[in-house]
PDB file of N, CA and C in Angstrom:
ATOM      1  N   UNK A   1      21.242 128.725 117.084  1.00  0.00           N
ATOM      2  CA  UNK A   1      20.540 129.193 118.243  1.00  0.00           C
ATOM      3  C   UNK A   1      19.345 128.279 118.505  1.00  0.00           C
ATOM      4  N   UNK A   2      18.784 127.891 119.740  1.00  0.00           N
ATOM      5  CA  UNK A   2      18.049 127.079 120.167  1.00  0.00           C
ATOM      6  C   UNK A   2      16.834 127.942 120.392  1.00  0.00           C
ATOM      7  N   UNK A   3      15.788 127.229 120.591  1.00  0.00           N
ATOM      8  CA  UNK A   3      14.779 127.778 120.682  1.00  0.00           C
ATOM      9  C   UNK A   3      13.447 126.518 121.941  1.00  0.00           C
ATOM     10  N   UNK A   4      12.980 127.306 122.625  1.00  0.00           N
ATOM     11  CA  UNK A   4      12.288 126.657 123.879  1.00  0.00           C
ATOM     12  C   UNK A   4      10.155 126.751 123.284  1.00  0.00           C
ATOM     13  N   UNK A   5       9.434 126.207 122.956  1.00  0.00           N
ATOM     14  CA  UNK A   5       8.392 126.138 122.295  1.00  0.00           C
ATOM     15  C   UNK A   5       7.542 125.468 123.608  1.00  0.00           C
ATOM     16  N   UNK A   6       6.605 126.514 123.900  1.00  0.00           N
ATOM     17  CA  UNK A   6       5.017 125.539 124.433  1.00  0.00           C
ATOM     18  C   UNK A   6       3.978 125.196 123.998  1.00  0.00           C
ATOM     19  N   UNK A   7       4.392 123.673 124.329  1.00  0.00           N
ATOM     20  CA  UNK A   7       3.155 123.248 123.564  1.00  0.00           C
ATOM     21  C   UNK A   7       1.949 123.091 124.272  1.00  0.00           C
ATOM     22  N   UNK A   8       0.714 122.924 123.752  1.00  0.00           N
ATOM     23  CA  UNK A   8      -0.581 122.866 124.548  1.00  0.00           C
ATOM     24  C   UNK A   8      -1.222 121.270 123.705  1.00  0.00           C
ATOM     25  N   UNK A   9      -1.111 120.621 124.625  1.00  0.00           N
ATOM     26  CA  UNK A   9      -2.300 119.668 124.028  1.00  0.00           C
ATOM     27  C   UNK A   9      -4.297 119.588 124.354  1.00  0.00           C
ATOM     28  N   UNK A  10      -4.546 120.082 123.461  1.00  0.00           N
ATOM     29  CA  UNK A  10      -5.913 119.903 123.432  1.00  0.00           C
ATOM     30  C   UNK A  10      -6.770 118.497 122.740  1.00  0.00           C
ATOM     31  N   UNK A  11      -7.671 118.367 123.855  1.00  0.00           N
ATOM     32  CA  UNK A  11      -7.974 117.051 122.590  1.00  0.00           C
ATOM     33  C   UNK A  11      -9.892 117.070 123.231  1.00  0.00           C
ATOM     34  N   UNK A  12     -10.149 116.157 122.273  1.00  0.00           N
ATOM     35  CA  UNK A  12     -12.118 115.943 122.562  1.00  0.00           C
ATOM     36  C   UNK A  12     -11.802 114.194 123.446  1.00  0.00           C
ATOM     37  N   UNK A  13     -10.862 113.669 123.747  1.00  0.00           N
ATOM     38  CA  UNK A  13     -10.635 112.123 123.868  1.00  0.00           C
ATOM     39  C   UNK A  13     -11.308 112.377 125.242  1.00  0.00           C
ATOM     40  N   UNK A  14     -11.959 111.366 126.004  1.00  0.00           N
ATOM     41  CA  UNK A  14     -12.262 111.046 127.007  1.00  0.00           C
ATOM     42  C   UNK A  14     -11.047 110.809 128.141  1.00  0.00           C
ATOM     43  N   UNK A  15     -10.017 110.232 127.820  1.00  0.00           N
ATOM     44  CA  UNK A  15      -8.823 110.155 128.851  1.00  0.00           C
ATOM     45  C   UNK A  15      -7.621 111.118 128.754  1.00  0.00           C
ATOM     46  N   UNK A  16      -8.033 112.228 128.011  1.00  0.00           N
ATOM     47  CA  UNK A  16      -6.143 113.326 128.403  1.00  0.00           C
ATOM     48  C   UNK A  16      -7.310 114.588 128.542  1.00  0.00           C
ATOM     49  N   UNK A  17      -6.391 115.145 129.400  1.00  0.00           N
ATOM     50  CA  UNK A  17      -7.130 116.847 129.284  1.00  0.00           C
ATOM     51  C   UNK A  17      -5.601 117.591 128.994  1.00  0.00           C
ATOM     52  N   UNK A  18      -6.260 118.723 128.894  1.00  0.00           N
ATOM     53  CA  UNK A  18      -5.129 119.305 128.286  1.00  0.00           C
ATOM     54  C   UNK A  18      -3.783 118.995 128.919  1.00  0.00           C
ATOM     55  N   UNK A  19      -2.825 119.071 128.217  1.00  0.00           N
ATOM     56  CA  UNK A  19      -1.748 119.099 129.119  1.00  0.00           C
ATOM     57  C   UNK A  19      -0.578 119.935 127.995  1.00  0.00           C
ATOM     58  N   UNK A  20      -0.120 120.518 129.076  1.00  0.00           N
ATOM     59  CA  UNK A  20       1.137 121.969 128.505  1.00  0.00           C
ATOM     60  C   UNK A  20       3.120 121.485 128.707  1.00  0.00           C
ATOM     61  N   UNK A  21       3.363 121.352 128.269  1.00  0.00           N
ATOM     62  CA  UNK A  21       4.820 121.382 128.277  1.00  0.00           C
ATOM     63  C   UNK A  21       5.634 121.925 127.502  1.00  0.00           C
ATOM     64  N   UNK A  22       7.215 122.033 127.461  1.00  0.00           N
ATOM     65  CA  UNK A  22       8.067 123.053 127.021  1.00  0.00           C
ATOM     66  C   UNK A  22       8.933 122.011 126.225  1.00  0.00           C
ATOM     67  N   UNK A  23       9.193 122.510 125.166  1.00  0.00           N
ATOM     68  CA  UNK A  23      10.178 121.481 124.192  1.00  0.00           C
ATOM     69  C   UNK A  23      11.064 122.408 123.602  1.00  0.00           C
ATOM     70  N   UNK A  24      12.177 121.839 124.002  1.00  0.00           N
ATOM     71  CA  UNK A  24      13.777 122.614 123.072  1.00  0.00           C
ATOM     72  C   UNK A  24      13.838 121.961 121.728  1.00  0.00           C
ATOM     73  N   UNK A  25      13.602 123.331 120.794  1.00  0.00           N
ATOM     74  CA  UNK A  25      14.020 122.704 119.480  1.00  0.00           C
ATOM     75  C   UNK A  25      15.387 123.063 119.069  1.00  0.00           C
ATOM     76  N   UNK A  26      16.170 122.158 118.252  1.00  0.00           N
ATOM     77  CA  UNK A  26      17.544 122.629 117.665  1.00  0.00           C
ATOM     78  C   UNK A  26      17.408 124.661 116.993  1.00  0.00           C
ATOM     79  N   UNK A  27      16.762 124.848 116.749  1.00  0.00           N
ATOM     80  CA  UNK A  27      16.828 126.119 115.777  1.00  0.00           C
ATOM     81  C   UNK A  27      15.265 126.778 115.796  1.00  0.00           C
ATOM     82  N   UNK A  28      15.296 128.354 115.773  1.00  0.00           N
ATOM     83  CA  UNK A  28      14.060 129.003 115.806  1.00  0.00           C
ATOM     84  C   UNK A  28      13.408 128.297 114.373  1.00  0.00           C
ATOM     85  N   UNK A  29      13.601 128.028 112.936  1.00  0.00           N
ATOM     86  CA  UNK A  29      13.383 127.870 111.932  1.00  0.00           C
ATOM     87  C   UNK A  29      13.160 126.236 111.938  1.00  0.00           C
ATOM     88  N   UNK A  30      12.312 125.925 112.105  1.00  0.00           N
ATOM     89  CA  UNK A  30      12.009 124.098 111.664  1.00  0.00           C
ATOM     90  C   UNK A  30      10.950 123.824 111.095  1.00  0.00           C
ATOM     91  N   UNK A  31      10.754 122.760 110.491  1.00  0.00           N
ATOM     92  CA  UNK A  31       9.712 122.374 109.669  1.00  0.00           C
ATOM     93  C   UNK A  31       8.710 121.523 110.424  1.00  0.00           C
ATOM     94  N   UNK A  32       7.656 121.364 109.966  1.00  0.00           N
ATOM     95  CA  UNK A  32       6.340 121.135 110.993  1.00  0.00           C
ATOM     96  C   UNK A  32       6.851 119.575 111.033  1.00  0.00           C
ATOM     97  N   UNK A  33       7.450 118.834 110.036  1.00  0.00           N
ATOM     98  CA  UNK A  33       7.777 117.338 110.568  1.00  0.00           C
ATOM     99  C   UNK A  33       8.957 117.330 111.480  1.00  0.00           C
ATOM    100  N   UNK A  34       9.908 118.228 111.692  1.00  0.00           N
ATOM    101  CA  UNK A  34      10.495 118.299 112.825  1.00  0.00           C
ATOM    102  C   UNK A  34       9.848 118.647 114.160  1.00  0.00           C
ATOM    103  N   UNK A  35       9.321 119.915 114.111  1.00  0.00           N
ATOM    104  CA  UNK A  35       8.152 119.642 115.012  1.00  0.00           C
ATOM    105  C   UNK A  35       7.985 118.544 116.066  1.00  0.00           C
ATOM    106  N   UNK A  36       6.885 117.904 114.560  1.00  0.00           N
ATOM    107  CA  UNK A  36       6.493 116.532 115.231  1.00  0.00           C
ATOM    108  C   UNK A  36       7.086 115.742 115.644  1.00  0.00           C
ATOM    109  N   UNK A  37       8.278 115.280 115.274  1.00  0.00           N
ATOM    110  CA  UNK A  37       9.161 114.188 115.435  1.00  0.00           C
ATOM    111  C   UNK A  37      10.302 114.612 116.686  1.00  0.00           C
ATOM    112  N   UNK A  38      10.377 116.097 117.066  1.00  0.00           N
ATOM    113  CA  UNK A  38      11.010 116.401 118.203  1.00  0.00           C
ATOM    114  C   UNK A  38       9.980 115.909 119.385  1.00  0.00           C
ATOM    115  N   UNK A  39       8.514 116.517 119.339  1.00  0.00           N
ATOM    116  CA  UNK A  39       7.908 116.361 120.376  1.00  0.00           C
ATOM    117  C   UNK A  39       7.528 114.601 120.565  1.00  0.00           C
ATOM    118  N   UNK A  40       7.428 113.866 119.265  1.00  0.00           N
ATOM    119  CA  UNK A  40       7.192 112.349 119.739  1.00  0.00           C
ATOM    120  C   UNK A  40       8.378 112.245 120.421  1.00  0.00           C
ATOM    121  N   UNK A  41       9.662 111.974 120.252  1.00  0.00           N
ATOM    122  CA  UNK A  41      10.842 111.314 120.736  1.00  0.00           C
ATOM    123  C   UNK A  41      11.098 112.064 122.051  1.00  0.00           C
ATOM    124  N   UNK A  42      10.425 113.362 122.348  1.00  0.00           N
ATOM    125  CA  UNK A  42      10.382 113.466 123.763  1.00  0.00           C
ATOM    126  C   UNK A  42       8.979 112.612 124.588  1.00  0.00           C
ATOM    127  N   UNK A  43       8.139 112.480 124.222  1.00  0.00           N
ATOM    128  CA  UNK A  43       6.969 111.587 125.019  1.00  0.00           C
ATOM    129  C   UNK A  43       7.505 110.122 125.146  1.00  0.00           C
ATOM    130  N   UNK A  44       8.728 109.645 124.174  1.00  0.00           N
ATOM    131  CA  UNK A  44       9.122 108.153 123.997  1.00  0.00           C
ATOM    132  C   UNK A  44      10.065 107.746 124.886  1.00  0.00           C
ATOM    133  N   UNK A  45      10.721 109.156 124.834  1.00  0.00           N
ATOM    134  CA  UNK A  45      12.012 108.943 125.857  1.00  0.00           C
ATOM    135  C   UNK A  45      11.507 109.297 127.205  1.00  0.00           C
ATOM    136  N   UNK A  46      10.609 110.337 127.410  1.00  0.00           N
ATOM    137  CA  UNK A  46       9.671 109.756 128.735  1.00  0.00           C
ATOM    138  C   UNK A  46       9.104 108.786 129.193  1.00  0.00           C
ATOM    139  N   UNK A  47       8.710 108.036 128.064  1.00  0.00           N
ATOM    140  CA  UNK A  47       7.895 106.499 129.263  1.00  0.00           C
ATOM    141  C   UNK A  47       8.775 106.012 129.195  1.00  0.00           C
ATOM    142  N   UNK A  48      10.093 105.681 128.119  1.00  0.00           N
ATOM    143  CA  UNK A  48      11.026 104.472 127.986  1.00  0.00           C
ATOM    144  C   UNK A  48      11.625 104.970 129.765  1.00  0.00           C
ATOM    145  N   UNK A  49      11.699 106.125 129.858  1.00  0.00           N
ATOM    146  CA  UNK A  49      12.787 106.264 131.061  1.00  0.00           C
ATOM    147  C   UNK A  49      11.911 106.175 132.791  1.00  0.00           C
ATOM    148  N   UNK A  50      10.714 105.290 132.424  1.00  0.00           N
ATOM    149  CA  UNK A  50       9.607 105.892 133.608  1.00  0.00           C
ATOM    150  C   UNK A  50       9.022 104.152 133.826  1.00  0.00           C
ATOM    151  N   UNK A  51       8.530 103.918 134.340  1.00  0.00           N
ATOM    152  CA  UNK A  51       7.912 102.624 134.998  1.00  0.00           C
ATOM    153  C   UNK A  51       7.091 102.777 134.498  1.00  0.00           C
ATOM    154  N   UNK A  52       6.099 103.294 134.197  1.00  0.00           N
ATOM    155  CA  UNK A  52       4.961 103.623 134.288  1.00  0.00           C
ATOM    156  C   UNK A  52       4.231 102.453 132.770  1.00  0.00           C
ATOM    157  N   UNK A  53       2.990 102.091 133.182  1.00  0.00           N
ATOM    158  CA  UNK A  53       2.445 101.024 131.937  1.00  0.00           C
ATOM    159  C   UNK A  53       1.839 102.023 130.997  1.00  0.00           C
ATOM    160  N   UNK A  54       1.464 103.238 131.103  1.00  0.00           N
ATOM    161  CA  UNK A  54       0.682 104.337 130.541  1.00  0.00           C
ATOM    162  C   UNK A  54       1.319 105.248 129.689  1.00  0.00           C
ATOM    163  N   UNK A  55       1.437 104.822 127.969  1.00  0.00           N
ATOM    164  CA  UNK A  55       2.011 106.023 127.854  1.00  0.00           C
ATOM    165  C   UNK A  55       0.796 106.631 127.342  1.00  0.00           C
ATOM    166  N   UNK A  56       1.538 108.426 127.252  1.00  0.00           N
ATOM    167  CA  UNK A  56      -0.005 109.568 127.026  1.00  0.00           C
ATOM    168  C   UNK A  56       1.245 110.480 125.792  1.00  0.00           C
ATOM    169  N   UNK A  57       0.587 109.892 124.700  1.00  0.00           N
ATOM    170  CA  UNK A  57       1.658 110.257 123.897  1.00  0.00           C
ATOM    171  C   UNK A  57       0.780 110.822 122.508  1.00  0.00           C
ATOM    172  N   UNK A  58       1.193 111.266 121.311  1.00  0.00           N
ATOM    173  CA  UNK A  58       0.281 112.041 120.225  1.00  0.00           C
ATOM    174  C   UNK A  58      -0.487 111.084 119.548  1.00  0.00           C
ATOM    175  N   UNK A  59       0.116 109.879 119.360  1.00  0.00           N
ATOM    176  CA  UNK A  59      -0.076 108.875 118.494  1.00  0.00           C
ATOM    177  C   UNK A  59      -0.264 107.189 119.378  1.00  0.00           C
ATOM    178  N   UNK A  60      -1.071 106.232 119.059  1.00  0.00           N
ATOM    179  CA  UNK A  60      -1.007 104.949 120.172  1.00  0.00           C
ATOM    180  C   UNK A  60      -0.002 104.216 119.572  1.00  0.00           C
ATOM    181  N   UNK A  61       1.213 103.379 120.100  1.00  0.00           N
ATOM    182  CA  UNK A  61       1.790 102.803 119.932  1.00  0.00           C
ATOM    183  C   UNK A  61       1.316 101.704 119.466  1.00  0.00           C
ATOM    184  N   UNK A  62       1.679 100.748 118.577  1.00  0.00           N
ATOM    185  CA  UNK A  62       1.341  99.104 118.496  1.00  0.00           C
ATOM    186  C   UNK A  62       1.446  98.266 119.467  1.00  0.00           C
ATOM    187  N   UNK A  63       0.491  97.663 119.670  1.00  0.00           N
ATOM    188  CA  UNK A  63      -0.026  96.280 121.317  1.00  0.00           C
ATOM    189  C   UNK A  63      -0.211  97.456 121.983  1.00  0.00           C
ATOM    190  N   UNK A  64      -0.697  98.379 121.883  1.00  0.00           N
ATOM    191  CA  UNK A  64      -1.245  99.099 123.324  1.00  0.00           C
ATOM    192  C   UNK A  64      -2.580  99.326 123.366  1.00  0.00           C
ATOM    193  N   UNK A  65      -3.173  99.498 124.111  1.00  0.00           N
ATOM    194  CA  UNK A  65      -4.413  99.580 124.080  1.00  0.00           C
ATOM    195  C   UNK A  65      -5.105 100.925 124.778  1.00  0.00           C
ATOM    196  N   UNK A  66      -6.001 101.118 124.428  1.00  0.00           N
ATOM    197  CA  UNK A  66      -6.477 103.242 124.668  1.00  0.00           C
ATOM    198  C   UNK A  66      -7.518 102.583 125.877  1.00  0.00           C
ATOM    199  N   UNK A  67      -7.055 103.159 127.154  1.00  0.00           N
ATOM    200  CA  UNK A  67      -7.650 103.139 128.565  1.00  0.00           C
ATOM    201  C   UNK A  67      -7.684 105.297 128.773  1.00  0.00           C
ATOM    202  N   UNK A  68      -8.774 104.665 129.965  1.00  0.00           N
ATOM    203  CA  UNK A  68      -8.551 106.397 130.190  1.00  0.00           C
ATOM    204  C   UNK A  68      -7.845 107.152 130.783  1.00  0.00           C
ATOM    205  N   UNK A  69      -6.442 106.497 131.065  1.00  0.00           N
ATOM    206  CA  UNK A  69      -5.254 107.016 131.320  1.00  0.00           C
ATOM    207  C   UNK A  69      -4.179 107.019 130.443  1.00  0.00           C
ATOM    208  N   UNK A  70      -4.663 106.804 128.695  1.00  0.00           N
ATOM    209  CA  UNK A  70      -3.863 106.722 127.895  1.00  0.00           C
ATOM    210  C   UNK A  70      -3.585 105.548 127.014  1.00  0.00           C
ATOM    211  N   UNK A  71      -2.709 105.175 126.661  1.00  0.00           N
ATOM    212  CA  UNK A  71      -2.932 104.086 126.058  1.00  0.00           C
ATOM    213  C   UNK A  71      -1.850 103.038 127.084  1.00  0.00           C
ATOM    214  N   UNK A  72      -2.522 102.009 127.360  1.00  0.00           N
ATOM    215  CA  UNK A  72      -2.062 100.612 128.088  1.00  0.00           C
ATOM    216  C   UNK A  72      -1.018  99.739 127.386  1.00  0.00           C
ATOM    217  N   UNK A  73       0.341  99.915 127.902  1.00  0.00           N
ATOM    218  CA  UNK A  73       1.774  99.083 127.242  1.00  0.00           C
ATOM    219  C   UNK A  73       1.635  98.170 128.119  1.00  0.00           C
ATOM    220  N   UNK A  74       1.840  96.891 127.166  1.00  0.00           N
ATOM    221  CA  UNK A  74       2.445  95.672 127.764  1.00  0.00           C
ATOM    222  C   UNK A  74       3.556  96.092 128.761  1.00  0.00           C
ATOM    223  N   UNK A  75       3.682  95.624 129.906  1.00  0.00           N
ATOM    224  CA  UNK A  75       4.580  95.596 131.122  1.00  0.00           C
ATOM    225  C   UNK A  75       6.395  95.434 130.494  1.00  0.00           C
ATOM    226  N   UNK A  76       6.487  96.289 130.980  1.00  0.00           N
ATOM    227  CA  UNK A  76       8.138  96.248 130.448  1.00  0.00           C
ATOM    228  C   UNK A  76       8.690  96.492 128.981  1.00  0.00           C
ATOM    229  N   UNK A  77       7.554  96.603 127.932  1.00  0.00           N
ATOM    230  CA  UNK A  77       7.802  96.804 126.659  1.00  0.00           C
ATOM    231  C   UNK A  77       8.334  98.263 126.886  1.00  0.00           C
ATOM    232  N   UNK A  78       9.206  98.544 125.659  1.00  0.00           N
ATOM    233  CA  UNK A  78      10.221  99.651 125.435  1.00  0.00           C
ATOM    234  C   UNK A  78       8.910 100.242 123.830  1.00  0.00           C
ATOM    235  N   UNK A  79       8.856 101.483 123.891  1.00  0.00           N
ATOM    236  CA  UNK A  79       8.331 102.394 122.559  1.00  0.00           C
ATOM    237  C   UNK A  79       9.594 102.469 121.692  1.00  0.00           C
ATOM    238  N   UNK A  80       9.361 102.027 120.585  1.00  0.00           N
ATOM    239  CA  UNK A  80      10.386 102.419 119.434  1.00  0.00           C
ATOM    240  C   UNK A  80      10.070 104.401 118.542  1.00  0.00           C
ATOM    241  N   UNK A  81      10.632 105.076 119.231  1.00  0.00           N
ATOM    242  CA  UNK A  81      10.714 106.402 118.697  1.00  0.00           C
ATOM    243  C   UNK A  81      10.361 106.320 117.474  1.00  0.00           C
ATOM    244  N   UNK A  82      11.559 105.311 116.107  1.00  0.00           N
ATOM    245  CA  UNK A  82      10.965 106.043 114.838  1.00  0.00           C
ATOM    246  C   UNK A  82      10.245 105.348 114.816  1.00  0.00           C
ATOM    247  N   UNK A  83       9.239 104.483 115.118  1.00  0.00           N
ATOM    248  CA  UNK A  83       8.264 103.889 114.867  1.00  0.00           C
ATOM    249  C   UNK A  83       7.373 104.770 114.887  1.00  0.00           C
ATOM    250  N   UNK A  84       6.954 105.640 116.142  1.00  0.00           N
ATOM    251  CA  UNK A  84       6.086 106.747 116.754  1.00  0.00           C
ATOM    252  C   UNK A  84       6.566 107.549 115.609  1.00  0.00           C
ATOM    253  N   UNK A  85       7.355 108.144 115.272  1.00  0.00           N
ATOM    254  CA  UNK A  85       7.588 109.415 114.429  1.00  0.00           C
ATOM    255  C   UNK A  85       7.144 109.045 113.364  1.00  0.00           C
ATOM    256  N   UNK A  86       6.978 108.119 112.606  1.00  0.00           N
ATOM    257  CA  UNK A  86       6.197 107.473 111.631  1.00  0.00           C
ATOM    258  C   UNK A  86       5.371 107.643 111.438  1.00  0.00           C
ATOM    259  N   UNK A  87       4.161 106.962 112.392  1.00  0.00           N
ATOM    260  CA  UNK A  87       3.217 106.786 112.414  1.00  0.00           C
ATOM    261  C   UNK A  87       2.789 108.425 112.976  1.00  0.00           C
ATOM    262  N   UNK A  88       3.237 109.479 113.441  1.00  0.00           N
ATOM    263  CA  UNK A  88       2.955 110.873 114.051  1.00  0.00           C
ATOM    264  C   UNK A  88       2.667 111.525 112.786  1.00  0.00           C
ATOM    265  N   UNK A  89       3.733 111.514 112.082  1.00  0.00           N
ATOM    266  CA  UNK A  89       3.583 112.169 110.668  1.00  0.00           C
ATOM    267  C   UNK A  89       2.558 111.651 109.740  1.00  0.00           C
ATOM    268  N   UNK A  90       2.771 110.259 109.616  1.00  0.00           N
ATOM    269  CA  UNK A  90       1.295 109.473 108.881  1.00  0.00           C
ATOM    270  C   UNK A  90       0.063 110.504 108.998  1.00  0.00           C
ATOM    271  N   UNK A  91       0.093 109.955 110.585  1.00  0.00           N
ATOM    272  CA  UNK A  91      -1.441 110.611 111.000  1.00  0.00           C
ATOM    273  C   UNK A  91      -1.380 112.525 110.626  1.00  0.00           C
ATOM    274  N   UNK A  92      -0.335 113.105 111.192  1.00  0.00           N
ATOM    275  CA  UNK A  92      -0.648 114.156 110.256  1.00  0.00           C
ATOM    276  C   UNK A  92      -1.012 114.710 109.149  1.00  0.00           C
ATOM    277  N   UNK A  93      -0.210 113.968 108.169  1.00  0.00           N
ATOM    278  CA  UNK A  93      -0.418 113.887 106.877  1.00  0.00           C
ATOM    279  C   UNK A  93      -2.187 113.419 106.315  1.00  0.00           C
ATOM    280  N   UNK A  94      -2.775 112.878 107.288  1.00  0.00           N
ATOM    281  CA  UNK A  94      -4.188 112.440 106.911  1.00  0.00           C
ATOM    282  C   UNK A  94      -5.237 112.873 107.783  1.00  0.00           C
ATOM    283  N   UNK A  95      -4.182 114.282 108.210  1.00  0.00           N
ATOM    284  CA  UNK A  95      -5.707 114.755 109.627  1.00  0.00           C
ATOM    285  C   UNK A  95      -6.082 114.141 110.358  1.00  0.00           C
ATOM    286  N   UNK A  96      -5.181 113.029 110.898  1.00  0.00           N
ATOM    287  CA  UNK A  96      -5.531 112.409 112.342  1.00  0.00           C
ATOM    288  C   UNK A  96      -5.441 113.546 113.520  1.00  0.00           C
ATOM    289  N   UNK A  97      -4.787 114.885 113.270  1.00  0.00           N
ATOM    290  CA  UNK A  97      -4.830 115.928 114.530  1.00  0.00           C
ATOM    291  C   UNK A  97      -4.232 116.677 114.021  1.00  0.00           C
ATOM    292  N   UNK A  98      -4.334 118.073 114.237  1.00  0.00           N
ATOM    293  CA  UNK A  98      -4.629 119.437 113.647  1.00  0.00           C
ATOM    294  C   UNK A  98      -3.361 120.541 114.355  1.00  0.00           C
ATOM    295  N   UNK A  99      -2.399 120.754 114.171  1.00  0.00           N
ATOM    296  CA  UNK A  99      -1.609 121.402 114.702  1.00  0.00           C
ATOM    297  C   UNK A  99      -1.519 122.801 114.475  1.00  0.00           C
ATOM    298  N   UNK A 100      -1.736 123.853 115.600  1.00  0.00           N
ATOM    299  CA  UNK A 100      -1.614 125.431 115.603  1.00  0.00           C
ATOM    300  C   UNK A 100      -0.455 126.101 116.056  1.00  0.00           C
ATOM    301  N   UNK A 101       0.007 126.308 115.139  1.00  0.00           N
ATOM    302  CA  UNK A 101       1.499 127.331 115.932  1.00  0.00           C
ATOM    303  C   UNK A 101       0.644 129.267 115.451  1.00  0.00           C
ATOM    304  N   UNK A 102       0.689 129.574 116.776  1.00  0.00           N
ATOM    305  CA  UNK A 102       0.417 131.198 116.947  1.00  0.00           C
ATOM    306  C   UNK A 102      -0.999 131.420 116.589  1.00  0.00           C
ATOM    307  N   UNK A 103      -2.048 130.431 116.608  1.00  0.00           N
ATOM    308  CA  UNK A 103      -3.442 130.149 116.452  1.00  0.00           C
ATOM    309  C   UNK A 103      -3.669 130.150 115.033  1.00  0.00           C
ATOM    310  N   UNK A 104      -2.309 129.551 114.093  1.00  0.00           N
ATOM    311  CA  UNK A 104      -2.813 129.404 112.822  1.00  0.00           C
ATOM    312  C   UNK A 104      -2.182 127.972 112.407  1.00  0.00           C
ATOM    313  N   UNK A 105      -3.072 127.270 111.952  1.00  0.00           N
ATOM    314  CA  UNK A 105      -3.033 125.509 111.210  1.00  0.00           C
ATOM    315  C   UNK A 105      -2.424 125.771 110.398  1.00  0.00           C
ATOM    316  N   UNK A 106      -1.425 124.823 110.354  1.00  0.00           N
ATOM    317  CA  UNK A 106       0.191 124.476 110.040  1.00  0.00           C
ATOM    318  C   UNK A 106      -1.036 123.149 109.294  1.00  0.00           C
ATOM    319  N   UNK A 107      -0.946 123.313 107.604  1.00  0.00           N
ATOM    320  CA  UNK A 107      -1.424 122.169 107.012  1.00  0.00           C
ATOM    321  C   UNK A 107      -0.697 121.141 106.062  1.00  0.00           C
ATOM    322  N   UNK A 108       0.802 121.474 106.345  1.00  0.00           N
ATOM    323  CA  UNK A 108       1.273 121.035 105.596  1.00  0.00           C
ATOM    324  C   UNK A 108       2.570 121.027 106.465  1.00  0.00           C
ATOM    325  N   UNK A 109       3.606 120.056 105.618  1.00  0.00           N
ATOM    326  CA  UNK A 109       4.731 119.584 106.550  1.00  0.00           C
ATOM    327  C   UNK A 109       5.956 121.040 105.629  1.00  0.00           C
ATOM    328  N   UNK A 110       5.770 122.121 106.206  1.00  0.00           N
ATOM    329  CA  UNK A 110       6.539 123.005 105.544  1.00  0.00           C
ATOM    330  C   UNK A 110       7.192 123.900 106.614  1.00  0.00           C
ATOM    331  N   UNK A 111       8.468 124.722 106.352  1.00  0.00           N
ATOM    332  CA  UNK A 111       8.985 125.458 107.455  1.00  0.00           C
ATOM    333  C   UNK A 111       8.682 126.207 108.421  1.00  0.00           C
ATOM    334  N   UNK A 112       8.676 125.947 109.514  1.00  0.00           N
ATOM    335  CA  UNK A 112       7.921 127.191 110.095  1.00  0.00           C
ATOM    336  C   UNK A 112       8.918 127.989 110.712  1.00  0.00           C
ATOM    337  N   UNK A 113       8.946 129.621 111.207  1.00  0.00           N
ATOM    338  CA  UNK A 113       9.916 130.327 111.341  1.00  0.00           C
ATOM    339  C   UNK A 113       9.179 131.203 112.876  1.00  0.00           C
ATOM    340  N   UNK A 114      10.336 130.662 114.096  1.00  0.00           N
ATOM    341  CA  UNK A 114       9.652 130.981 115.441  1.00  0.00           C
ATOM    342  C   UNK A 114       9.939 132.556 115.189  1.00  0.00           C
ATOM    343  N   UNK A 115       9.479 133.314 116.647  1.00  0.00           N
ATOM    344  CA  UNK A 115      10.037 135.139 116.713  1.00  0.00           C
ATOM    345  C   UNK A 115       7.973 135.548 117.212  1.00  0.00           C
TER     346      UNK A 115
END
């Protein structure tokens, strides 16, 4: 059974304000590195599929640079997903950003169970 999750991004950064979207996960029951690695490879497969030089994604890609519309991709460069999922989890793993499912911090990469 599938399961539909909103997420809220909050941040203190000078260039994103919040922003809310809906992510299909495979199963109510996933683990916080699935999680993460569902919602990067949806922000990746959004710019890969978009013109756009800006991606606004959890983590900055490599050669990009943080403008206040996100971080600045070289023109025509493609995001490598597991690269991002990598580096998403990294930074989790070291409190680069703080994740709340149901207003309680998820501190560890362990199962979480939707309902």
């Amino acid at each position: 059974m599938t399961a539909t999750l909103t997420v809220r991004d909050e941040t203190t950064s000078s260039f994103d304000e919040d922003h809310v979207f809906l992510l299909d996960l495979p199963s109510e029951r996933v683990t916080v590195e699935q999680l993460i690695r569902t919602r990067v490879r949806r922000e990746v497969e959004d710019y890969n599929a978009s013109t756009s030089e800006h991606f606004k994604g959890l983590v900055q890609p490599s050669d990009a640079e943080r403008t206040l519309n996100g971080f600045k991709v070289r023109k025509g460069r493609r995001i490598d997903p597991d690269e991002q999922c990598g580096k998403a989890v990294e930074a989790f793993g070291r409190n680069g950003f703080i994740l709340l499912v149901d207003d309680r911090q998820a501190e560890k990469l362990v199962p979480l169970v939707g309902g």
